[in-house]
C-alpha atoms as a PDB file:
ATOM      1  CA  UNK A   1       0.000   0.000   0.000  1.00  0.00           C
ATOM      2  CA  UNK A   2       1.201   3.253  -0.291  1.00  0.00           C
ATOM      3  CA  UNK A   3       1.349   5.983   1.821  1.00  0.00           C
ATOM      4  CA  UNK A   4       0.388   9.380   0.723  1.00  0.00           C
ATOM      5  CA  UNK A   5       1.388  12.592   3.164  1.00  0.00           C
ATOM      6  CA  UNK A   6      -0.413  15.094   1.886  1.00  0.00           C
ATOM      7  CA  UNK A   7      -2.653  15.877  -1.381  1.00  0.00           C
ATOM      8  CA  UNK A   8      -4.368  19.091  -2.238  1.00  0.00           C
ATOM      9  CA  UNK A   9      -5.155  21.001  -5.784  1.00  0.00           C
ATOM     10  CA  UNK A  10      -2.355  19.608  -8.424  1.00  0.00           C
ATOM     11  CA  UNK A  11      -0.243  18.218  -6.059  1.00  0.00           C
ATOM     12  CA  UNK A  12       0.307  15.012  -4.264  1.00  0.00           C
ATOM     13  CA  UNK A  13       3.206  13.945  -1.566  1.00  0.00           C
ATOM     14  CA  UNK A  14       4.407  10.683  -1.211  1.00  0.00           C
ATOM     15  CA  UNK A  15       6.270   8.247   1.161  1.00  0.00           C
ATOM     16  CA  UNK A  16       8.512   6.060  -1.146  1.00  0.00           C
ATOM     17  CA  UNK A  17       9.183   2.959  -0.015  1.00  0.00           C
ATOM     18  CA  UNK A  18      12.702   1.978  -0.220  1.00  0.00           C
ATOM     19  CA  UNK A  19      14.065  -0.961  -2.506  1.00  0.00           C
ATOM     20  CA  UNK A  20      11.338  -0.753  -5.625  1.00  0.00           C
ATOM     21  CA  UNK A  21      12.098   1.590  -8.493  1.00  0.00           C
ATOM     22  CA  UNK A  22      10.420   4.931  -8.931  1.00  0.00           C
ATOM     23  CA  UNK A  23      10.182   4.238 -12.869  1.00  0.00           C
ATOM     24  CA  UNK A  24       9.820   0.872 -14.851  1.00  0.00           C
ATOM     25  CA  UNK A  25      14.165  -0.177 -15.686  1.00  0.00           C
ATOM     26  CA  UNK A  26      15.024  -3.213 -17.650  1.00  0.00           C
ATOM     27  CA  UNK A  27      14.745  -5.706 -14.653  1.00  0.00           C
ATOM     28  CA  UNK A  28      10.948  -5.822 -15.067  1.00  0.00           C
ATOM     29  CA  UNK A  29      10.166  -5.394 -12.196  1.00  0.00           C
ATOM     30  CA  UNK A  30       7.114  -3.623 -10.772  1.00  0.00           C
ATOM     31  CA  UNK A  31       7.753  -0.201 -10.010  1.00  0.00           C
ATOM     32  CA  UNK A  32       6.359   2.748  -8.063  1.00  0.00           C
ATOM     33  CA  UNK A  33       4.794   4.904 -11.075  1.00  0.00           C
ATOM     34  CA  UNK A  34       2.547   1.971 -12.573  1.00  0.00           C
ATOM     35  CA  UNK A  35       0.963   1.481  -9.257  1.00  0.00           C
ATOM     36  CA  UNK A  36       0.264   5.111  -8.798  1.00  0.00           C
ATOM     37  CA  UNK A  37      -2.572   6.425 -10.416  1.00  0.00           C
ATOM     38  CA  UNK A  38      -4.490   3.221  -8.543  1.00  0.00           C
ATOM     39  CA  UNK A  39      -3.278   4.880  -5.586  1.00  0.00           C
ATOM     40  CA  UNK A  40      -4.047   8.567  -6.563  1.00  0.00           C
ATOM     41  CA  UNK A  41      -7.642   8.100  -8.869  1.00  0.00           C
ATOM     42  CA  UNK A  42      -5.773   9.932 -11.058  1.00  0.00           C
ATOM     43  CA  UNK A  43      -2.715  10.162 -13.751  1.00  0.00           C
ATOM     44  CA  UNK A  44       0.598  11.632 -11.568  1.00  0.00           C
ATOM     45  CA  UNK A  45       3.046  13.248 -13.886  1.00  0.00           C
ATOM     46  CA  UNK A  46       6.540  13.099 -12.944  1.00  0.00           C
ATOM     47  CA  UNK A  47       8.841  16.321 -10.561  1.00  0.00           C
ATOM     48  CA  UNK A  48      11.541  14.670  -9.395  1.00  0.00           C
ATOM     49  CA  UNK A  49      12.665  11.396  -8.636  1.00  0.00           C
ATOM     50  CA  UNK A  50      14.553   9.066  -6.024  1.00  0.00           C
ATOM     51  CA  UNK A  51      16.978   6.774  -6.281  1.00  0.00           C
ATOM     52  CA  UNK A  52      15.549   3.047  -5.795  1.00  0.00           C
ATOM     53  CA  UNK A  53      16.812   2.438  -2.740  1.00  0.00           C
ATOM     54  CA  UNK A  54      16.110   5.797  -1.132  1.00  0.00           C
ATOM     55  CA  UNK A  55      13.228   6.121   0.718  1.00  0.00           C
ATOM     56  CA  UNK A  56      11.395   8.999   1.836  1.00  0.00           C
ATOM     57  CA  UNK A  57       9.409  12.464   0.722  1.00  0.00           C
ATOM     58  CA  UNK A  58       8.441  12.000  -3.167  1.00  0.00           C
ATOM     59  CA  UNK A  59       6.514  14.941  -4.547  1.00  0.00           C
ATOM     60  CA  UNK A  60       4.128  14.289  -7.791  1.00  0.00           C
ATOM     61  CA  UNK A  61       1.880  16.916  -9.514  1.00  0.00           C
ATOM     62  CA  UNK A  62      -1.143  16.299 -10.820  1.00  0.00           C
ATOM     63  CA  UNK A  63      -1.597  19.147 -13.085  1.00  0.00           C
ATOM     64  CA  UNK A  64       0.913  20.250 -16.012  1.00  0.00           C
ATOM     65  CA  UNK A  65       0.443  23.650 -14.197  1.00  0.00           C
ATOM     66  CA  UNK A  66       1.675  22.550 -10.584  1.00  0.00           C
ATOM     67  CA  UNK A  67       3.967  20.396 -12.982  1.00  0.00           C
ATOM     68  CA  UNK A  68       5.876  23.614 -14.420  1.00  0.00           C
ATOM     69  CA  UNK A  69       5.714  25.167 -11.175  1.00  0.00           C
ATOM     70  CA  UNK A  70       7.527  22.673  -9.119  1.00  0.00           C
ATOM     71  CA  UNK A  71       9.740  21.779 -12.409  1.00  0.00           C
ATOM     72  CA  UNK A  72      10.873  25.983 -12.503  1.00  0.00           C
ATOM     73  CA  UNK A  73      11.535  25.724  -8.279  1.00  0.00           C
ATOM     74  CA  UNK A  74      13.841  22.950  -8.726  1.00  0.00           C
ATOM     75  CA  UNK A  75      15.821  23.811 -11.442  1.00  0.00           C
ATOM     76  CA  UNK A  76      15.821  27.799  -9.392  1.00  0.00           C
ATOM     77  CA  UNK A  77      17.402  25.735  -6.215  1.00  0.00           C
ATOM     78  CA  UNK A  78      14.016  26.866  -4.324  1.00  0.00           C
ATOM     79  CA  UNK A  79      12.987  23.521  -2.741  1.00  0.00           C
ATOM     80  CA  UNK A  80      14.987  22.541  -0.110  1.00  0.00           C
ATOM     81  CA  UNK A  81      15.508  19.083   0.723  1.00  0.00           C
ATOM     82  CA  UNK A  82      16.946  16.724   3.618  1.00  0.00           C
ATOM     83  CA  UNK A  83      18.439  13.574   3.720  1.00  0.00           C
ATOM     84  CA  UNK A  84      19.533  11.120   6.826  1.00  0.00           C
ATOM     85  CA  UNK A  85      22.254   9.099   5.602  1.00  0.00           C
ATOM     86  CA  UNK A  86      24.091   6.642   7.717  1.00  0.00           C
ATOM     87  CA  UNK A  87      27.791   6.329   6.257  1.00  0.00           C
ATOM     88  CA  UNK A  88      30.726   4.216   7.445  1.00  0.00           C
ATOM     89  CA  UNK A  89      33.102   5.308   9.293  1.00  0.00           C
ATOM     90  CA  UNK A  90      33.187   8.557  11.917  1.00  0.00           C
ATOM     91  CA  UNK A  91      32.994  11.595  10.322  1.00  0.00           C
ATOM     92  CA  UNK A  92      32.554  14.764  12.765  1.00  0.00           C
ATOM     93  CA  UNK A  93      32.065  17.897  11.112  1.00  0.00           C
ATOM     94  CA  UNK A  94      32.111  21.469  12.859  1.00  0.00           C
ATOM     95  CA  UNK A  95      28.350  22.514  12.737  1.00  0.00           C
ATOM     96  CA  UNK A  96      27.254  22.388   8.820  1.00  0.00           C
ATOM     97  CA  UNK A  97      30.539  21.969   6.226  1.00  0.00           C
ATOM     98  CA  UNK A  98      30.345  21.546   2.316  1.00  0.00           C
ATOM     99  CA  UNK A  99      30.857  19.210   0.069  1.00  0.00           C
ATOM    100  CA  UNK A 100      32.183  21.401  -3.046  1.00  0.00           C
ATOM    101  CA  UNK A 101      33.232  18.088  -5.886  1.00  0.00           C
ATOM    102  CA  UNK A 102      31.991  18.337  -9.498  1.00  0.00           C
ATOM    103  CA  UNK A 103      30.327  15.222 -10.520  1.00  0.00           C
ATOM    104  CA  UNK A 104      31.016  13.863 -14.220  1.00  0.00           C
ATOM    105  CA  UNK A 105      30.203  10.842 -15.698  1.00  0.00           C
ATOM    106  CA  UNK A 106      31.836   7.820 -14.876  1.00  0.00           C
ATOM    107  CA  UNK A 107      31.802   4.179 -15.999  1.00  0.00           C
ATOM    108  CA  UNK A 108      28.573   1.946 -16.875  1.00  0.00           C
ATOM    109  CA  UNK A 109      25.249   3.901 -14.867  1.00  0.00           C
ATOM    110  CA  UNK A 110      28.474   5.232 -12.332  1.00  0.00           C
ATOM    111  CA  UNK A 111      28.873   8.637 -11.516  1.00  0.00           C
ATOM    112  CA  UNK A 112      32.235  10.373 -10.361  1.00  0.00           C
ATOM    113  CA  UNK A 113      34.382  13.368  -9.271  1.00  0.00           C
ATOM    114  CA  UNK A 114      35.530  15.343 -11.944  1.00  0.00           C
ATOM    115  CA  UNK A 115      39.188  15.230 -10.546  1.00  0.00           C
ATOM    116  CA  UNK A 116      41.102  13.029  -8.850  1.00  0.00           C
ATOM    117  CA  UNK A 117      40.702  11.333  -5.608  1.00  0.00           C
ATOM    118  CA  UNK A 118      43.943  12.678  -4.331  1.00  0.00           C
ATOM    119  CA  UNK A 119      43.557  15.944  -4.830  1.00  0.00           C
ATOM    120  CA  UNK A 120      40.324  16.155  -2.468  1.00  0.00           C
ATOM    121  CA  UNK A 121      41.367  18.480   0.706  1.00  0.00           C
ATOM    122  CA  UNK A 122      39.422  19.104   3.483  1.00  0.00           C
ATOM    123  CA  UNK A 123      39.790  22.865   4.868  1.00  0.00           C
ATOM    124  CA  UNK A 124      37.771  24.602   7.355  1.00  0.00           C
ATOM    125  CA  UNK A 125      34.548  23.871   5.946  1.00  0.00           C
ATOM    126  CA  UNK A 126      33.959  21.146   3.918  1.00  0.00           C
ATOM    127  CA  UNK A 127      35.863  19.631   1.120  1.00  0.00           C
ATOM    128  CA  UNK A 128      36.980  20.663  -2.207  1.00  0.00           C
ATOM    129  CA  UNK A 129      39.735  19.962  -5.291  1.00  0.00           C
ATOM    130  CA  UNK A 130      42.860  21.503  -4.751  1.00  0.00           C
ATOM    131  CA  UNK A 131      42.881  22.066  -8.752  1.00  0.00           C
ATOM    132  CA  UNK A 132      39.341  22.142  -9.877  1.00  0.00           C
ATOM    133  CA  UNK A 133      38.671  20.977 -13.754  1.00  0.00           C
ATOM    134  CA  UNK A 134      36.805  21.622 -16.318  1.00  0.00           C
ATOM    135  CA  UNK A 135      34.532  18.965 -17.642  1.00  0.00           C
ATOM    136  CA  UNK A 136      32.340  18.180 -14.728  1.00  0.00           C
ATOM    137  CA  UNK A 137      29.116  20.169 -13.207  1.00  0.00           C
ATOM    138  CA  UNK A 138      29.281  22.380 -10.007  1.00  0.00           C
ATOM    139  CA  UNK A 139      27.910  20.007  -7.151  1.00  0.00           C
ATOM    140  CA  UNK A 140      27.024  21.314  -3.553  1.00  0.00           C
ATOM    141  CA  UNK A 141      25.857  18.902  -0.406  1.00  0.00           C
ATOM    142  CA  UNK A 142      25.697  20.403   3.206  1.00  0.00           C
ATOM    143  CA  UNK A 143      26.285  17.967   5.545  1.00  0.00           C
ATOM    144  CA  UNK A 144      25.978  17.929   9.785  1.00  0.00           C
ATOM    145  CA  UNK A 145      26.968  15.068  11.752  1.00  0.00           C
ATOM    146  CA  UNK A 146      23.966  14.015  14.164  1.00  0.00           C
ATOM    147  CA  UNK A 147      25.680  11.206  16.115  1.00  0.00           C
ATOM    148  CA  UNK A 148      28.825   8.972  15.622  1.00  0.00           C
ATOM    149  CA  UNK A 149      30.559   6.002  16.564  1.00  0.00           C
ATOM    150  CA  UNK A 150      33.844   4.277  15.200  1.00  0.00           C
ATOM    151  CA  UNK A 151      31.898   2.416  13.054  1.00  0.00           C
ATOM    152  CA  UNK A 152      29.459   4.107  11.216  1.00  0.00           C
ATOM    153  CA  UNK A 153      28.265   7.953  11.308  1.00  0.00           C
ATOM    154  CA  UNK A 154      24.343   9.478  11.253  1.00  0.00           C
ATOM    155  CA  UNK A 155      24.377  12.921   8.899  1.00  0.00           C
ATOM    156  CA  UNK A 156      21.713  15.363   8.302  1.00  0.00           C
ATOM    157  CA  UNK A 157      22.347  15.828   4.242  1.00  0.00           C
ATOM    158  CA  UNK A 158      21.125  18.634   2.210  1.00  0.00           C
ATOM    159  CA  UNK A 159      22.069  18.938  -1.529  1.00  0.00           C
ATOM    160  CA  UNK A 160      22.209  22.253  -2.903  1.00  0.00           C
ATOM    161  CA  UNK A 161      22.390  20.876  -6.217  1.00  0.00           C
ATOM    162  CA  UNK A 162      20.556  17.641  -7.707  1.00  0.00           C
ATOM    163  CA  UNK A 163      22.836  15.992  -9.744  1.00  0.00           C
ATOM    164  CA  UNK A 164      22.072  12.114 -10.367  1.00  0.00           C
ATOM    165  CA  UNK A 165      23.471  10.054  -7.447  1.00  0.00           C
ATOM    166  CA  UNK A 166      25.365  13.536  -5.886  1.00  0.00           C
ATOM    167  CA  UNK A 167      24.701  12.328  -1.953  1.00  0.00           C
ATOM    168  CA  UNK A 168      26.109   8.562  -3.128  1.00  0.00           C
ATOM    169  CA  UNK A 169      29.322   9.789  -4.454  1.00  0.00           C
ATOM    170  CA  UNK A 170      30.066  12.696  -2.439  1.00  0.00           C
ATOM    171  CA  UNK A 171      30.593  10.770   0.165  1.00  0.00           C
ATOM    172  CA  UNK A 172      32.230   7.837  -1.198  1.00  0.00           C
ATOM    173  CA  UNK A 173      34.712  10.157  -2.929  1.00  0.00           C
ATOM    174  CA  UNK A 174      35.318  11.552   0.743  1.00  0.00           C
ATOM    175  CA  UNK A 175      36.005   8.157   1.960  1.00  0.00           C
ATOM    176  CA  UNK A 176      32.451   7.478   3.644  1.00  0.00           C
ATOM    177  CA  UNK A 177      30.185   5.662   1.722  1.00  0.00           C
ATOM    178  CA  UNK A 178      26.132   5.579   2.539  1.00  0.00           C
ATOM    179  CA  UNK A 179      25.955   1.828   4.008  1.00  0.00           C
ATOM    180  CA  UNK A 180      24.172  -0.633   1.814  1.00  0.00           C
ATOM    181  CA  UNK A 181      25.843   1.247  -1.224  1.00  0.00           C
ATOM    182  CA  UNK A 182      26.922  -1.528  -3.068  1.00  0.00           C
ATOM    183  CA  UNK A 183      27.088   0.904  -6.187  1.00  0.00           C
ATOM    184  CA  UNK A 184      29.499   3.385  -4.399  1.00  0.00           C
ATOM    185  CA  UNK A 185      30.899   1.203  -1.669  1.00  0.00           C
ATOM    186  CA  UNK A 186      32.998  -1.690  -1.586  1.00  0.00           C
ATOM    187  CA  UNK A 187      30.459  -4.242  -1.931  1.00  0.00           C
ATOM    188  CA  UNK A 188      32.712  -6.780   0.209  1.00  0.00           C
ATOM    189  CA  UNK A 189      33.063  -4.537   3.349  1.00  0.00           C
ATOM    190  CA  UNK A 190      31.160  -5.172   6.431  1.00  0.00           C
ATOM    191  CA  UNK A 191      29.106  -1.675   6.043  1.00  0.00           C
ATOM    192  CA  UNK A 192      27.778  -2.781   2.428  1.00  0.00           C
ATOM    193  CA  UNK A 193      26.098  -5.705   3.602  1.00  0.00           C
ATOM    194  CA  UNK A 194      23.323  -3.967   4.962  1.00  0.00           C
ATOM    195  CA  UNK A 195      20.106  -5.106   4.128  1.00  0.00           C
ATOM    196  CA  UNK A 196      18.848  -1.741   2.046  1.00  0.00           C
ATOM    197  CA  UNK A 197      20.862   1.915   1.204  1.00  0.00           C
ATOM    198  CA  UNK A 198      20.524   3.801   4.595  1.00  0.00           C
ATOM    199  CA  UNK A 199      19.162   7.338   2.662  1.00  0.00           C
ATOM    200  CA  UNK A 200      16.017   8.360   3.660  1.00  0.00           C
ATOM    201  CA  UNK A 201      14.526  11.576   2.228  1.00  0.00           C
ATOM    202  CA  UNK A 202      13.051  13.255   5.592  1.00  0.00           C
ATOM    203  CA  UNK A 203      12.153  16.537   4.403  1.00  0.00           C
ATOM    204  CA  UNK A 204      10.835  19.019   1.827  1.00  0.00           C
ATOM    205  CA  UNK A 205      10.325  22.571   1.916  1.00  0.00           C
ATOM    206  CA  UNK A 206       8.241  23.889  -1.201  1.00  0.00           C
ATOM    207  CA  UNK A 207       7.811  27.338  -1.770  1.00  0.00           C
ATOM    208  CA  UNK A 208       4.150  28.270  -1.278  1.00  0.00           C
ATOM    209  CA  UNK A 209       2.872  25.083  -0.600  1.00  0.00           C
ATOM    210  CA  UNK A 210       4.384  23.648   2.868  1.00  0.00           C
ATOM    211  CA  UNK A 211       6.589  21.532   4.634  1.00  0.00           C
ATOM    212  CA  UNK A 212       6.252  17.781   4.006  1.00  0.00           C
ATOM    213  CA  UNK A 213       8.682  15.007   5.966  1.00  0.00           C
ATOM    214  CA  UNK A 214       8.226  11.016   6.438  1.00  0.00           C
ATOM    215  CA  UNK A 215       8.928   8.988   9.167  1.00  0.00           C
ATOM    216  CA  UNK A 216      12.529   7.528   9.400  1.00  0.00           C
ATOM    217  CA  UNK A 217      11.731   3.769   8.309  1.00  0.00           C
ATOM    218  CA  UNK A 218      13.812   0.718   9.302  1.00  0.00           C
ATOM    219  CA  UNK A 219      14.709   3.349  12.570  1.00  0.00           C
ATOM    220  CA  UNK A 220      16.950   0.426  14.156  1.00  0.00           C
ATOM    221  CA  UNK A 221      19.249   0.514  11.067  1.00  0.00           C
ATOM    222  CA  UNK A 222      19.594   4.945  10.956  1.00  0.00           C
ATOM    223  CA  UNK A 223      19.437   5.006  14.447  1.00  0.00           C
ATOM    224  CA  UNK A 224      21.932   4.065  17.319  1.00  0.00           C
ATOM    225  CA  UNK A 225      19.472   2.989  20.526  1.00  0.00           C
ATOM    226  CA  UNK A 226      22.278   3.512  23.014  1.00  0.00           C
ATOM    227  CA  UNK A 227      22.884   7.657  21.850  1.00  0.00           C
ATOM    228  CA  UNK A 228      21.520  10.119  24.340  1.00  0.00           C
ATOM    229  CA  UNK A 229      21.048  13.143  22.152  1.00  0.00           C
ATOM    230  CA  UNK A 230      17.478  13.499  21.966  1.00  0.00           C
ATOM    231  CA  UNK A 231      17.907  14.073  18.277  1.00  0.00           C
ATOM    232  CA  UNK A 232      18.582  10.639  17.676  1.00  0.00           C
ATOM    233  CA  UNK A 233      14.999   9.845  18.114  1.00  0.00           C
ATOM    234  CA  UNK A 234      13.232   9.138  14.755  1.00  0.00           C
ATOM    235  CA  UNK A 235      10.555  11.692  15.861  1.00  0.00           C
ATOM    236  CA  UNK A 236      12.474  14.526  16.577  1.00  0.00           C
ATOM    237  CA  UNK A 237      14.720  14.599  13.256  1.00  0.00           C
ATOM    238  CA  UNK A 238      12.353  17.025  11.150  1.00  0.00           C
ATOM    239  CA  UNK A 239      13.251  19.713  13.965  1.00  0.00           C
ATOM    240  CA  UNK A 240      16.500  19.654  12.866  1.00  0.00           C
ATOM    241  CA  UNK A 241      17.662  22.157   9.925  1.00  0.00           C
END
């Protein structure tokens, strides 16, 4: 069944679950769009999209109007969106830093940094190439750490810039893959063999229209149950900014 947040006049909000494809790819399989206008009682036509094993806030319009509308706030960086990730390794940040890598075109359906690996510094701030090319496309993520542990780190994600897969490589290319990235990851280490990617798309903020957030699923995988800070707690996440 699925769940839909939040529906009014040419616009409908939807909880994507995670592991089934938002459009129909060459496995066959059944995917999201071909069960939604059962769902809706009406035909959805297409925003934005999520990778297939993200889960989390998925907006559809339902009028070519609303359509253009949210199509012209994307590509003008007005919606602003938030990701939980959990990645391997600890990664502490100082309050928000940046994630400043150009993302090219890489191998097969891969995606990389338009540089190389070595020449990724981290100043005060985020990260960076130390001699910036030419041939790949401006990508921004913010990124806060919410809790961490030698083994694996909770961040509050926000990506200034939608480029296909930019949260996935970003942090690979930084040297902490999302867990259950077997795309991105080293598909033989311990953190890949999670049962499902841990990115979860939290939050939305649309210009005119509202603020729309899912519940964390699979909480027991994002979250650590031992961490004090209240905002480890599933519920208290879409406080954070």
């Amino acid at each position: 069944m699925i769940e839909i947040l939040h529906r009014q006049a040419g616009l409908a909000v939807v909880n994507k679950p995670a592991g089934i494809s938002l459009l129909a790819d060459r496995s066959g399989a059944p995917c999201l769009w071909d069960a939604l206008p059962d769902a809706l009682g009406e035909r959805p036509l297409l925003v934005h999209r999520l990778d297939k094993g993200t889960s989390g806030v998925l907006l559809v319009a339902l009028s070519v109007p609303f359509q253009q509308r949210l199509t012209r706030a994307f590509q003008r960086r007005e919606i602003r969106k938030y990701y939980l990730a959990r990645v391997s390794g600890s990664l502490l940040t100082v309050g928000t830093e940046r994630i400043d890598l150009p993302l090219r075109k890489g191998r097969k359906s891969r995606y990389r940094v338009a540089g190389p690996r070595d020449e990724i510094r981290r100043d005060p701030g985020g990260w960076r190439l130390s001699r910036p090319g030419t041939d790949g496309h401006a990508s921004l993520t913010r990124l806060r750490t919410l809790e961490a542990s030698p083994e694996s780190t909770l961040l509050l994600l926000s990506p200034l810039t939608g480029r296909t897969h930019q949260l996935r490589v970003h942090l690979s290319w930084i040297g902490h893959p999302i867990m259950g990235d077997q795309l991105y990851g080293k598909p033989s280490a311990p953190a890949q063999q999670a049962p499902r990617l841990l990115l979860h798309c939290h939050r939305l903020v649309v210009p005119g229209a509202g603020a729309f957030s899912a519940s964390v699923p699979d909480a027991d995988l994002f979250f650590d149950p031992a961490h004090s800070q209240p905002w480890s707690r599933p519920d208290a996440v879409s406080a954070q900014r």
